[in-house]
PDB file of N, CA and C in Angstrom:
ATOM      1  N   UNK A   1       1.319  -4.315  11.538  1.00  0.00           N
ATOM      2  CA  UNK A   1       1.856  -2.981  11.472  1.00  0.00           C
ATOM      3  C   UNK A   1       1.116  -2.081  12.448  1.00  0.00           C
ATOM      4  N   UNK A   2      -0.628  -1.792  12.382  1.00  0.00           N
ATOM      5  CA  UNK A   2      -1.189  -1.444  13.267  1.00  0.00           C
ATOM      6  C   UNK A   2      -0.982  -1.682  15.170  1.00  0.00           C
ATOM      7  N   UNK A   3      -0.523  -3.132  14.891  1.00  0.00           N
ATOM      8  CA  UNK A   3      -0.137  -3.642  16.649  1.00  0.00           C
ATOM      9  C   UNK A   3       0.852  -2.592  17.246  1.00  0.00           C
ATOM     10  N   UNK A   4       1.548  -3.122  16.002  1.00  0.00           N
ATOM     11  CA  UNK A   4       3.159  -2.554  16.590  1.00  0.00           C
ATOM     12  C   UNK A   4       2.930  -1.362  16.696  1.00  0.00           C
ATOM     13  N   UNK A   5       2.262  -0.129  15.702  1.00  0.00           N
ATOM     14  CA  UNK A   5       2.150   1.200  16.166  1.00  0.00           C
ATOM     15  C   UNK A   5       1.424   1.666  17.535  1.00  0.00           C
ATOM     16  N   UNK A   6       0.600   0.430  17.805  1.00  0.00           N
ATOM     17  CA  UNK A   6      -0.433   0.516  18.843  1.00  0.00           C
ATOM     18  C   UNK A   6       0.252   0.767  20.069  1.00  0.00           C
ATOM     19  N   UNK A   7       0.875  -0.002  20.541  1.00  0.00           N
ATOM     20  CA  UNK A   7       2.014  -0.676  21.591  1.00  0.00           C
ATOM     21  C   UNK A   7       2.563   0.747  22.043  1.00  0.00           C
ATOM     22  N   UNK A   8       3.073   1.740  20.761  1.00  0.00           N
ATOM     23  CA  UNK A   8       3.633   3.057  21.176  1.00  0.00           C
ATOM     24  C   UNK A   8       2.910   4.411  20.912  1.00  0.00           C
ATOM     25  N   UNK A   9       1.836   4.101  20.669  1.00  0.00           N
ATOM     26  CA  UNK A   9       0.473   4.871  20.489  1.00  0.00           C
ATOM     27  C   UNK A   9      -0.589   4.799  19.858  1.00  0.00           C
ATOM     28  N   UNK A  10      -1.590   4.761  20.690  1.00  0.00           N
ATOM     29  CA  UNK A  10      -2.759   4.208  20.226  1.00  0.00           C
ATOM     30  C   UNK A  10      -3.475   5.016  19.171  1.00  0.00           C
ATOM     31  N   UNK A  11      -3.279   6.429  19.525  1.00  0.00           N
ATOM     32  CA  UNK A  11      -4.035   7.229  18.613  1.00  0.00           C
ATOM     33  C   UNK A  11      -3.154   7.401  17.729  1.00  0.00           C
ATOM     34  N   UNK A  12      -2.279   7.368  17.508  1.00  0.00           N
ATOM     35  CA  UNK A  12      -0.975   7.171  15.988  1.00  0.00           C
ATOM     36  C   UNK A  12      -1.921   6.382  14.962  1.00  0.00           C
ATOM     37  N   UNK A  13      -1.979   4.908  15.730  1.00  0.00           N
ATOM     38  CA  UNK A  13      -2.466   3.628  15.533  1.00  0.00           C
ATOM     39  C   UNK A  13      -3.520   3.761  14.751  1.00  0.00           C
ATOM     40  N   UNK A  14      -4.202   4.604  15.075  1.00  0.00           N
ATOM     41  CA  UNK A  14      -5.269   4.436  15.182  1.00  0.00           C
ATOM     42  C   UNK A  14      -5.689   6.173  13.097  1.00  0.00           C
ATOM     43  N   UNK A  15      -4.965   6.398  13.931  1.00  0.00           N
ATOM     44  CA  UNK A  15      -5.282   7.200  12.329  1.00  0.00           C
ATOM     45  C   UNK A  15      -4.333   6.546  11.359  1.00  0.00           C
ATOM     46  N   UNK A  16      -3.569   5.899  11.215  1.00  0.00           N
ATOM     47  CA  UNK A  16      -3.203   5.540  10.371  1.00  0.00           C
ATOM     48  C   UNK A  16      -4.039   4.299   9.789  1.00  0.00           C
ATOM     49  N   UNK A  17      -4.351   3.468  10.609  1.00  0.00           N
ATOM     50  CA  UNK A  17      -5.217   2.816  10.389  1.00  0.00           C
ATOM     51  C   UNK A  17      -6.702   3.357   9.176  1.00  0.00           C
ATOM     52  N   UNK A  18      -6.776   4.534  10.038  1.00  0.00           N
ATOM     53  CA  UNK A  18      -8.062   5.142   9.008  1.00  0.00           C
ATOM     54  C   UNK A  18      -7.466   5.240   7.969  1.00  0.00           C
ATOM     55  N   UNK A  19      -6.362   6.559   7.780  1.00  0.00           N
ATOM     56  CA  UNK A  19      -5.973   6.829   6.644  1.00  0.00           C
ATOM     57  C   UNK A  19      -5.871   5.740   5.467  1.00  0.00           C
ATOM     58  N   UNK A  20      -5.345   4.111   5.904  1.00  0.00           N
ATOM     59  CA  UNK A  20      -4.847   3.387   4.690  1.00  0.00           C
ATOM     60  C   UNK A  20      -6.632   2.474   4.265  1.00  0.00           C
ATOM     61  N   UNK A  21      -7.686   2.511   5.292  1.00  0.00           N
ATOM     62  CA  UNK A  21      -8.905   2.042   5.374  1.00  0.00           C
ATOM     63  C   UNK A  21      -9.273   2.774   4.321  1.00  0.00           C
ATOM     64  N   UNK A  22      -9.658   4.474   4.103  1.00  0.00           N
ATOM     65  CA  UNK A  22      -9.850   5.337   3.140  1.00  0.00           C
ATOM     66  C   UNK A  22      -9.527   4.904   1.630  1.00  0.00           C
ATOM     67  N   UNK A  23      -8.272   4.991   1.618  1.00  0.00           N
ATOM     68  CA  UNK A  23      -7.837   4.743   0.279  1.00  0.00           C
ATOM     69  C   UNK A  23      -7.884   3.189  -0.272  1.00  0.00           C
ATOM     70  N   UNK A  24      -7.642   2.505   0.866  1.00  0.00           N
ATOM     71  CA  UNK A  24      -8.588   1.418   0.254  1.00  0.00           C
ATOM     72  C   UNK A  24      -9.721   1.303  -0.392  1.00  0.00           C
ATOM     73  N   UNK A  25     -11.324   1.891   0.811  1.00  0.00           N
ATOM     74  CA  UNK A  25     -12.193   2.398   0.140  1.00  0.00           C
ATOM     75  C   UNK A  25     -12.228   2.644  -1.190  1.00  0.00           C
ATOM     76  N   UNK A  26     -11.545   3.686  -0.999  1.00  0.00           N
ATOM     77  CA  UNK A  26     -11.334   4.304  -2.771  1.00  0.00           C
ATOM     78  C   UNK A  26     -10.297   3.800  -3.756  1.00  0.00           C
ATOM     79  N   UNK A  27      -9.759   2.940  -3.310  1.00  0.00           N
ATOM     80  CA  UNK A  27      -9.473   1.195  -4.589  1.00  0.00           C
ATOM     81  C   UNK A  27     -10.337   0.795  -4.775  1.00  0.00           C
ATOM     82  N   UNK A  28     -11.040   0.686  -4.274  1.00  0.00           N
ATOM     83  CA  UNK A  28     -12.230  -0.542  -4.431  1.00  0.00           C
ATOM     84  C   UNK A  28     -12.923  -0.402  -5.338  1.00  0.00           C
ATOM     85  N   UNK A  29     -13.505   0.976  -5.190  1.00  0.00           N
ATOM     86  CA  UNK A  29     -14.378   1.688  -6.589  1.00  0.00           C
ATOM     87  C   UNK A  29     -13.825   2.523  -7.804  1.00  0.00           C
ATOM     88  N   UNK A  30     -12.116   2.469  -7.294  1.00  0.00           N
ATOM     89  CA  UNK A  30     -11.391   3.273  -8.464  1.00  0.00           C
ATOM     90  C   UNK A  30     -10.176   2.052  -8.380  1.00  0.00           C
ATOM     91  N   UNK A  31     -10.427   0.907  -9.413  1.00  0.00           N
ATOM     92  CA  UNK A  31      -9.184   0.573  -9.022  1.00  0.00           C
ATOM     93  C   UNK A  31      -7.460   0.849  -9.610  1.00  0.00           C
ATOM     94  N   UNK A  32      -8.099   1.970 -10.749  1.00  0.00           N
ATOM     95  CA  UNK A  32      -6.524   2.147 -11.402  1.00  0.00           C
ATOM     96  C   UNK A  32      -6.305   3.532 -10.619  1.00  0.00           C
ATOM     97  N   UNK A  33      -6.569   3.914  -9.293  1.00  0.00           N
ATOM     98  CA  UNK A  33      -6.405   5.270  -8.905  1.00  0.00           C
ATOM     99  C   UNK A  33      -5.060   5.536  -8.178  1.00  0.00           C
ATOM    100  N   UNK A  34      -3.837   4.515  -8.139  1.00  0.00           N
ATOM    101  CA  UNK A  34      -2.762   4.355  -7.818  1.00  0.00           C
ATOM    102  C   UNK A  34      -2.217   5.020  -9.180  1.00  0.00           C
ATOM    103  N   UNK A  35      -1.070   4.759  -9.149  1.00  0.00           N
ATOM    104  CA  UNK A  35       0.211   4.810 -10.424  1.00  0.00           C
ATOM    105  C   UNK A  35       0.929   4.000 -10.345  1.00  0.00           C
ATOM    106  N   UNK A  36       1.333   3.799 -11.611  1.00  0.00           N
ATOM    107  CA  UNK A  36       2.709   2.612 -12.089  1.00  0.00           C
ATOM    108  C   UNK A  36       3.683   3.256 -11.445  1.00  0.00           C
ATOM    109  N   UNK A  37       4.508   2.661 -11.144  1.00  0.00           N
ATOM    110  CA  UNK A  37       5.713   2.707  -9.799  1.00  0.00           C
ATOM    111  C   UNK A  37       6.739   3.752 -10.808  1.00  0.00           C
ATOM    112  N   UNK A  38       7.836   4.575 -10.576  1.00  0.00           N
ATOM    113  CA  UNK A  38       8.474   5.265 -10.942  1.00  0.00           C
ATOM    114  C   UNK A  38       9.774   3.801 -11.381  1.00  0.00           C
ATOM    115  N   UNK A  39       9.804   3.244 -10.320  1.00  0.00           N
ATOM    116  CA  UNK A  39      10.708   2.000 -10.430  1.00  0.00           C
ATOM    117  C   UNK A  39      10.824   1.104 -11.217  1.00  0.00           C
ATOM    118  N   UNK A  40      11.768   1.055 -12.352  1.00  0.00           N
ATOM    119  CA  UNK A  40      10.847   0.081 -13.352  1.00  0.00           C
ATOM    120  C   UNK A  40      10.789  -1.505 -13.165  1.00  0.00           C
ATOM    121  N   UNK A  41      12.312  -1.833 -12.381  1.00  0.00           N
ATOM    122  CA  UNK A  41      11.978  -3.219 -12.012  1.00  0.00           C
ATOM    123  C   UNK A  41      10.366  -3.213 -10.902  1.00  0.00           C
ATOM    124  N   UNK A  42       9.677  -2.333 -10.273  1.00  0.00           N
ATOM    125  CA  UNK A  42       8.551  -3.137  -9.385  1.00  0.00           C
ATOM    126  C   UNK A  42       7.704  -2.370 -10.790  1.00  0.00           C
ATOM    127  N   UNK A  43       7.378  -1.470 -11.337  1.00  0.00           N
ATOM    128  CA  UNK A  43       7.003  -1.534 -12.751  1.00  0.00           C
ATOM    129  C   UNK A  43       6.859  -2.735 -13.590  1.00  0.00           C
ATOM    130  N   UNK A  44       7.603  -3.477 -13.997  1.00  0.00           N
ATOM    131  CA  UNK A  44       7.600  -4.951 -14.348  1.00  0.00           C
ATOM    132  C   UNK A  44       7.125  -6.195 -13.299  1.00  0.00           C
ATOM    133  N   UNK A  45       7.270  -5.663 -11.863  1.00  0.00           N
ATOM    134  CA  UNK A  45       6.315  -7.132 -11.488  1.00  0.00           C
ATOM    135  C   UNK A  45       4.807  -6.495 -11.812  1.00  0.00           C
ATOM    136  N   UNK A  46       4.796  -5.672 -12.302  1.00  0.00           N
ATOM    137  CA  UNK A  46       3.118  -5.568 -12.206  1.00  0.00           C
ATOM    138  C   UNK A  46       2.435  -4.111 -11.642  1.00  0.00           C
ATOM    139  N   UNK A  47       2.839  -4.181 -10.723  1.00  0.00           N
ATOM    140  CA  UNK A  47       2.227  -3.479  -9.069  1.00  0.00           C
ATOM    141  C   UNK A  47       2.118  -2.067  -9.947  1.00  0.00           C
ATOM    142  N   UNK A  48       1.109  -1.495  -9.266  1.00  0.00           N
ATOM    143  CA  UNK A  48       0.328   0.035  -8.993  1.00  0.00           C
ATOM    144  C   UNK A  48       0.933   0.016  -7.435  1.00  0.00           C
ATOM    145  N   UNK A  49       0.799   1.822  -7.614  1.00  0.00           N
ATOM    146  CA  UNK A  49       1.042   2.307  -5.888  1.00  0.00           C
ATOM    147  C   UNK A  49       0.276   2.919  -5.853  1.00  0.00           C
ATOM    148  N   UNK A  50       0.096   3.527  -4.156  1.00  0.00           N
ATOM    149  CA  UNK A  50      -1.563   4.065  -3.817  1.00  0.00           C
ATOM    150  C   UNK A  50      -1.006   4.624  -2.664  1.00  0.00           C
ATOM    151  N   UNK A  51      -0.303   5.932  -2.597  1.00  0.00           N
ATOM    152  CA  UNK A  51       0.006   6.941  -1.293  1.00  0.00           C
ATOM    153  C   UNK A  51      -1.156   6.614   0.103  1.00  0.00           C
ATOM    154  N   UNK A  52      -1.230   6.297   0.744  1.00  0.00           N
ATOM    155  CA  UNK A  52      -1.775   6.694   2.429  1.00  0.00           C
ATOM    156  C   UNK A  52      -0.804   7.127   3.674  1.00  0.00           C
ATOM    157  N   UNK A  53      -0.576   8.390   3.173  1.00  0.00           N
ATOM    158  CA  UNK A  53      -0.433   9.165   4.212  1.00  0.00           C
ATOM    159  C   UNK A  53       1.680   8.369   3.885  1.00  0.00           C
ATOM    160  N   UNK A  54       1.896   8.411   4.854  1.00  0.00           N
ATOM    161  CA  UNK A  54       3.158   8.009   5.081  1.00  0.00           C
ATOM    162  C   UNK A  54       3.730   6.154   4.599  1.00  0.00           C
ATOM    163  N   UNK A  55       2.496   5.676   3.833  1.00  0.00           N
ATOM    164  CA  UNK A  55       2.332   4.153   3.731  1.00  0.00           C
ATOM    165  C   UNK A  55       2.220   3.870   2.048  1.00  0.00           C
ATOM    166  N   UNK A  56       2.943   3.165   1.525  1.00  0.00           N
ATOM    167  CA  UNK A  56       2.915   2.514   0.109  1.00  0.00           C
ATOM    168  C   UNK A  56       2.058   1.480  -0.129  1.00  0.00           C
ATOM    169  N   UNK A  57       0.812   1.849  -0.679  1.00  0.00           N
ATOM    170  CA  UNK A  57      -0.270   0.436  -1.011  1.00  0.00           C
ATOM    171  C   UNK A  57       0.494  -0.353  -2.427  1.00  0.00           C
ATOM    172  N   UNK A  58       1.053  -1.311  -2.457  1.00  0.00           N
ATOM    173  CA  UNK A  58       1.389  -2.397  -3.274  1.00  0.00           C
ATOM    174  C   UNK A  58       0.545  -3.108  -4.237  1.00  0.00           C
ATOM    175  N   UNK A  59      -0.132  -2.791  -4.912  1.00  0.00           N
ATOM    176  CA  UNK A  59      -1.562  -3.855  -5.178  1.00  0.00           C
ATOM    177  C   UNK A  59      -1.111  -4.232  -7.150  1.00  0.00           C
ATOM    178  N   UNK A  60      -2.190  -5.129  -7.665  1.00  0.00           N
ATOM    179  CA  UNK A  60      -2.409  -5.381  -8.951  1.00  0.00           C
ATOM    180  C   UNK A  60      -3.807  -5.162  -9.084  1.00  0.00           C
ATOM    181  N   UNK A  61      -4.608  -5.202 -10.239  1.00  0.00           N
ATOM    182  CA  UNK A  61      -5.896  -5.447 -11.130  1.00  0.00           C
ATOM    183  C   UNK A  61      -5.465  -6.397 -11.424  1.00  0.00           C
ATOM    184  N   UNK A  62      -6.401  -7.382 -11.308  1.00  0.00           N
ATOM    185  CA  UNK A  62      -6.773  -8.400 -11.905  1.00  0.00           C
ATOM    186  C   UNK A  62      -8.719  -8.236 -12.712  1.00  0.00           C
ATOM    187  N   UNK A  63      -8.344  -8.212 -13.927  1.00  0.00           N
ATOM    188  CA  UNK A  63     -10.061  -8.034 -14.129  1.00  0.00           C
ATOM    189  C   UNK A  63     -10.540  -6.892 -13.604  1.00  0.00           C
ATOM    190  N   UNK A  64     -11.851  -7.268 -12.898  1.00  0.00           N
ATOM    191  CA  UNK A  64     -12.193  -6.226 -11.768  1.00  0.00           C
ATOM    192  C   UNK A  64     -12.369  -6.782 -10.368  1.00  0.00           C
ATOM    193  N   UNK A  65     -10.853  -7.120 -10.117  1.00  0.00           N
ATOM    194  CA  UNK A  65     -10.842  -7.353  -8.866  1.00  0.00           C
ATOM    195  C   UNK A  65      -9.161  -6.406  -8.304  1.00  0.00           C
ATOM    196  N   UNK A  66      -9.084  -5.900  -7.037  1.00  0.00           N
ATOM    197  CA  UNK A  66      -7.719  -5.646  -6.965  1.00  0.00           C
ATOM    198  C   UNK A  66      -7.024  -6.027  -5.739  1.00  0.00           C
ATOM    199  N   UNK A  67      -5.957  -7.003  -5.728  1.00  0.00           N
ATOM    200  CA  UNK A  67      -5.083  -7.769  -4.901  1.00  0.00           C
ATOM    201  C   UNK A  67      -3.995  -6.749  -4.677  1.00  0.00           C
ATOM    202  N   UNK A  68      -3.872  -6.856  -3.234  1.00  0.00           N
ATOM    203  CA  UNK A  68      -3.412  -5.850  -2.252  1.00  0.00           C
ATOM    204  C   UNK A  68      -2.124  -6.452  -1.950  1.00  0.00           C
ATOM    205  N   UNK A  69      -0.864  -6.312  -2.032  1.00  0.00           N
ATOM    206  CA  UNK A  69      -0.047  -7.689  -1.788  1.00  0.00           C
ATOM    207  C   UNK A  69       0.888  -6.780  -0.880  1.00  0.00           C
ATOM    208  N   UNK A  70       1.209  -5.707  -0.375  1.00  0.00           N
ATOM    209  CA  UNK A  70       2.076  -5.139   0.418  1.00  0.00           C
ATOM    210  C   UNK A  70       1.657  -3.627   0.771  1.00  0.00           C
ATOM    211  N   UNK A  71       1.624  -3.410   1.665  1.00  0.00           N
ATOM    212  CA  UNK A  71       1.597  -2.185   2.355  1.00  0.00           C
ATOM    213  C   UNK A  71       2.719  -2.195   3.270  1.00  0.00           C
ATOM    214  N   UNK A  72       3.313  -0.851   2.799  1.00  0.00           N
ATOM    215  CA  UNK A  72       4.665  -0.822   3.364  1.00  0.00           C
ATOM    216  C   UNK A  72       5.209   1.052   3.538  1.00  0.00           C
ATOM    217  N   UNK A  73       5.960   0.899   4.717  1.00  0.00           N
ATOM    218  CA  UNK A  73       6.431   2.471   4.806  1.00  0.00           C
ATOM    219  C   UNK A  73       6.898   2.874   3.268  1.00  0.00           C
ATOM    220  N   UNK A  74       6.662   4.462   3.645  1.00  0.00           N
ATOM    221  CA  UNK A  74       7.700   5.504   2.502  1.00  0.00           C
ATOM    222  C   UNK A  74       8.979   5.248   2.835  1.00  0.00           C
ATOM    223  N   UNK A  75       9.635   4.801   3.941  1.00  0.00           N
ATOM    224  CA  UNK A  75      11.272   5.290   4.238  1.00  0.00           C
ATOM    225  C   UNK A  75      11.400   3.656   4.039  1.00  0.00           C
ATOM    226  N   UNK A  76      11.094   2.814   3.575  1.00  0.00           N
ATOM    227  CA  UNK A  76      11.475   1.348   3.666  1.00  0.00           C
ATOM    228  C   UNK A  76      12.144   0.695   2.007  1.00  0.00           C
ATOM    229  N   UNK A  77      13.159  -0.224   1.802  1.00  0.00           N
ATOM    230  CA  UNK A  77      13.811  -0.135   0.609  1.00  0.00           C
ATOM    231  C   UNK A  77      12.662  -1.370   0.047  1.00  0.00           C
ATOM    232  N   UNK A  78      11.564  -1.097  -0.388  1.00  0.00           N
ATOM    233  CA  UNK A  78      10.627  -1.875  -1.331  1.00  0.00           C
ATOM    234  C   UNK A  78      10.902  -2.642  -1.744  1.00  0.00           C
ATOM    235  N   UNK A  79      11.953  -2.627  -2.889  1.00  0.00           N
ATOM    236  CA  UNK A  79      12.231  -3.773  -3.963  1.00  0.00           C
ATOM    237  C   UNK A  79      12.552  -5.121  -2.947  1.00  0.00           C
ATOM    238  N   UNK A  80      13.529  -5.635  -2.019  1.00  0.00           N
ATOM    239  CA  UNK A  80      13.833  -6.490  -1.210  1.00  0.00           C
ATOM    240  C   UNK A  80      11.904  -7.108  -0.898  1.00  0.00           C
ATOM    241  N   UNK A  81      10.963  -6.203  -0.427  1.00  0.00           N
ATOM    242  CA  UNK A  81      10.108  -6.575   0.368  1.00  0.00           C
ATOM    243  C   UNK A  81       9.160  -7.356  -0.530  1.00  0.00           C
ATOM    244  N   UNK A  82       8.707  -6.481  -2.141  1.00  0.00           N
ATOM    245  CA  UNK A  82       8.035  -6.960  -2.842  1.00  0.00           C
ATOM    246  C   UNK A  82       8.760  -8.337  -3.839  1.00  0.00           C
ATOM    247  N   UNK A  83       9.973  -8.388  -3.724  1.00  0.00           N
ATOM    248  CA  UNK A  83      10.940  -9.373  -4.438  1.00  0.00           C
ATOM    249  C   UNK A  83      10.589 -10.809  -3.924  1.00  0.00           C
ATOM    250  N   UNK A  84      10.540 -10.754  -2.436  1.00  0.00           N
ATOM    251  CA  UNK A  84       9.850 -11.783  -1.504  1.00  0.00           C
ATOM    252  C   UNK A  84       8.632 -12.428  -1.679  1.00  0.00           C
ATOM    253  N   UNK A  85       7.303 -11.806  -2.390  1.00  0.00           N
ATOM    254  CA  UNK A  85       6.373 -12.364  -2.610  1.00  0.00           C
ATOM    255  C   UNK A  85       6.480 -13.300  -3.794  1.00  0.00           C
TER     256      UNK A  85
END
């Protein structure tokens, strides 16, 4: 995702990059700091969401660990993308 933004701007690229690095960060040490999806079918696979900036963090808890399974645009139809895993 980063490449491809790269290719048509680097400094785009390049903060977005930070921005979704950040909130990662702050999964790491907060991991219920997302919300249960408004959606109830991706509600039922599981998944928490986690806003960065213009980007949907996809993730689960497991224990105390948290698996990251999609990062994906706001304007993109989700269910198809996360249905796939």
């Amino acid at each position: 995702m980063v490449e491809y933004l790269a290719a048509e701007n680097l400094l785009a690229a390049q903060s977005v990059a930070d921005q979704i690095e950040k909130r990662l960060q702050a999964l790491s040490r907060h991991p219920f700091l997302g919300k249960v999806p408004s959606d109830a079918k991706v509600e039922r696979m599981g998944y928490r969401v986690l806003v960065a900036g213009d980007y949907l963090i996809f993730y689960k808890v497991r224990r105390k660990t948290v698996l990251v399974y999609r990062i994906i645009h706001g304007a993109r139809n989700v269910l198809p993308l996360l249905d796939a895993l």
